[in-house]
Protein backbone atom coordinates (compact mmCIF):
# COMPACT_ATOMS: atom_id res chain seq x y z
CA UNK A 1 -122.17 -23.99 -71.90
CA UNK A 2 -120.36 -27.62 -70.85
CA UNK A 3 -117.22 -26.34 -72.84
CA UNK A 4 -117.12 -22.83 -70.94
CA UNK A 5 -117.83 -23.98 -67.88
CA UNK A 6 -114.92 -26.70 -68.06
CA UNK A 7 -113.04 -23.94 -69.63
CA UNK A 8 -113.50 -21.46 -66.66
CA UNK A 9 -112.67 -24.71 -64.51
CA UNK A 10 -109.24 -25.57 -66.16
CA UNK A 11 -108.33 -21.82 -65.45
CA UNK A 12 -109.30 -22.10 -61.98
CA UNK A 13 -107.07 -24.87 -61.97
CA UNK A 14 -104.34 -23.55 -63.95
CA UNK A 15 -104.29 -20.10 -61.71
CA UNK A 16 -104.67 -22.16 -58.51
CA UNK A 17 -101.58 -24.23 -59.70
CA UNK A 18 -99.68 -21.05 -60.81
CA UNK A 19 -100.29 -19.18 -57.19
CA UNK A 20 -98.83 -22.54 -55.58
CA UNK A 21 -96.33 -22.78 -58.05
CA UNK A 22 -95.24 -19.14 -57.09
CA UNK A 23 -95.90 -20.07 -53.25
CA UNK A 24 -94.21 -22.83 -53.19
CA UNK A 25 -90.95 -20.70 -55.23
CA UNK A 26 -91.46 -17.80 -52.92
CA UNK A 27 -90.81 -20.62 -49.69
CA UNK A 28 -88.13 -22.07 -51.44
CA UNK A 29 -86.36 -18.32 -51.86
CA UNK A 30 -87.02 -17.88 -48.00
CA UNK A 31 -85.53 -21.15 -46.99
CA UNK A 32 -83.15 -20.33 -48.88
CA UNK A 33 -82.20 -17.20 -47.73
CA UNK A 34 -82.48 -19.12 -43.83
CA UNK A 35 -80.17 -21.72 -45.26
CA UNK A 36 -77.59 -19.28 -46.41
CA UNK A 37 -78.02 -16.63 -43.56
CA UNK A 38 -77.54 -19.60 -40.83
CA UNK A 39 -74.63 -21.06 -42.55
CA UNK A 40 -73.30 -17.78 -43.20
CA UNK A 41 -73.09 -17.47 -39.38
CA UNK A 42 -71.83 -20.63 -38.64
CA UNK A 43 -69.33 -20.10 -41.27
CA UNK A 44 -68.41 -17.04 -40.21
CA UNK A 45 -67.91 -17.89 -36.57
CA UNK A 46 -65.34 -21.23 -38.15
CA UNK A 47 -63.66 -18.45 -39.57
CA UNK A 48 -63.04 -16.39 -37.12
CA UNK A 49 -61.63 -19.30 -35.09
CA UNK A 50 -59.69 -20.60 -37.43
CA UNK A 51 -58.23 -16.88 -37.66
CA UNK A 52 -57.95 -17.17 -34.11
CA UNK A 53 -55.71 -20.34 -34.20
CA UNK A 54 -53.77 -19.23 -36.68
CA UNK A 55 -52.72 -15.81 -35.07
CA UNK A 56 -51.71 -17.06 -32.08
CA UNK A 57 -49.22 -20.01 -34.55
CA UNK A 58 -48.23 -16.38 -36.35
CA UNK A 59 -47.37 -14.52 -33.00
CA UNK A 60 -45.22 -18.07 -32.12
CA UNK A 61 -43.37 -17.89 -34.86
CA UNK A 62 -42.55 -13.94 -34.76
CA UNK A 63 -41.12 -14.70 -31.09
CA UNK A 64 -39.18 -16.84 -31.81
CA UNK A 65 -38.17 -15.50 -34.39
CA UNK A 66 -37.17 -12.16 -32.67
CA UNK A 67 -35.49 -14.43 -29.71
CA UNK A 68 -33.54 -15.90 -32.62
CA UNK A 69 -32.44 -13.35 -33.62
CA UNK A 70 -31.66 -11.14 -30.30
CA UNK A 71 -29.66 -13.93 -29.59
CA UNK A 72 -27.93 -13.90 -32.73
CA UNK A 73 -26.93 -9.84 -32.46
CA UNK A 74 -25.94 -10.16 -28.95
CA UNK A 75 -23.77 -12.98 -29.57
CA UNK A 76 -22.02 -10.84 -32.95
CA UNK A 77 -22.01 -8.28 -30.54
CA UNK A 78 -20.22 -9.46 -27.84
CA UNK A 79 -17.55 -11.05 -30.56
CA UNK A 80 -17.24 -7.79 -31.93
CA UNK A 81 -16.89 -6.42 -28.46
CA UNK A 82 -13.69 -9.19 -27.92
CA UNK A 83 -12.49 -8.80 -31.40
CA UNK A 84 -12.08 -5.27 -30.76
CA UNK A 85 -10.45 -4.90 -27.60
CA UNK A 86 -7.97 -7.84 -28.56
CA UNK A 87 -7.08 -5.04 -31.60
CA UNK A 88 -7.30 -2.36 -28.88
CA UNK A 89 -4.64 -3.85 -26.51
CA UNK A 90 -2.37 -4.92 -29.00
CA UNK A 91 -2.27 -1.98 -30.39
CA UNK A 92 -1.41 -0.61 -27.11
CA UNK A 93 1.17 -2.90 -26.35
CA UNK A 94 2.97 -1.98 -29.53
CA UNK A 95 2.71 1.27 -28.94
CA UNK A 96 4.80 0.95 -25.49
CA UNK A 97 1.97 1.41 -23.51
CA UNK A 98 1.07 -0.54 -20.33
CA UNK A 99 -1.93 -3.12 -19.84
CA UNK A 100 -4.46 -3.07 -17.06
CA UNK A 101 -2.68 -5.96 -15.54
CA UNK A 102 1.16 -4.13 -15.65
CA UNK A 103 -0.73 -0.95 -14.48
CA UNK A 104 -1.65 -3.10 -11.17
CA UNK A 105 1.48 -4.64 -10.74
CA UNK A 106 3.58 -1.64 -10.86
CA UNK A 107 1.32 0.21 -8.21
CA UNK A 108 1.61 -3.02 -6.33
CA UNK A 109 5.05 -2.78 -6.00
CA UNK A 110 5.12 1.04 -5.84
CA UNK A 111 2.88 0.60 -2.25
CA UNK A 112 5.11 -2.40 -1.27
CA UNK A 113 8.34 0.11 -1.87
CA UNK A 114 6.51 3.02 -0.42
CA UNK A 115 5.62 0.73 3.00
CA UNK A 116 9.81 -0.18 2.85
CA UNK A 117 10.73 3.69 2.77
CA UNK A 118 8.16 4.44 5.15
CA UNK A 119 9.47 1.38 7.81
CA UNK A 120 13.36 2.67 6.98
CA UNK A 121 12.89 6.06 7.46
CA UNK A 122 11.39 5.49 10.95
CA UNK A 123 14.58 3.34 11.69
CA UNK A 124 16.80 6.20 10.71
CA UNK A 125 14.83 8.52 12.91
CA UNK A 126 14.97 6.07 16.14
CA UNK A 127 18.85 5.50 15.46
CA UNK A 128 18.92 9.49 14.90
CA UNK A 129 17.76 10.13 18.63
């Protein structure tokens, strides 16, 4: 009865060993899963500041990149602008026709002759009376 009582022992032993065995496995899982669900979060929240930073070095970039360029069209622009009214006014010229500035100085001189008629025909009405 020694040898089943010893046996019946030894199985206690081995099934108390087992249960903390599994116990002890099913802690470890939990802990685990605390572990991973807290680092998770931190790493997540790293992440998403990281992300942060690196927007806001994405949204520099893209402004100054669209200032560079702005700056780049409206420069071409305003040489195109030149390039084209140099070709414009030559084109004019050789054509026979006047300029801005000869358009000015004739009606410059036309108002200058027009104030000379105006002063000698009131002479030649005072000497007419």
């Amino acid at each position: 009865m020694m040898m089943v009582r010893q046996f019946e022992d030894m199985a206690m032993k081995l099934s108390d060993d087992a249960r903390n065995a599994s116990r002890q496995l099913w802690l470890a899982g939990l802990g685990a899963t605390a572990v991973v669900g807290d680092t998770s979060k931190a790493l997540f929240g790293m992440l998403v500041e990281e992300g942060r930073k690196y927007q806001k070095h994405e949204l520099t970039l893209v402004d100054e990149l669209v200032q560079k360029t702005t700056d780049k069209m409206r420069a071409t622009g305003e040489t195109v602008e030149n390039k084209v009214q140099a070709t414009t006014k030559v084109a004019l010229n050789r054509l026979g026709m006047p300029s801005r500035k000869d358009v000015a100085e004739l009606t410059k001189r036309l108002e200058q002759l027009t104030a000379k008629v105006d002063t000698m025909s009131k002479k030649e009405l005072v000497h007419a009376n």
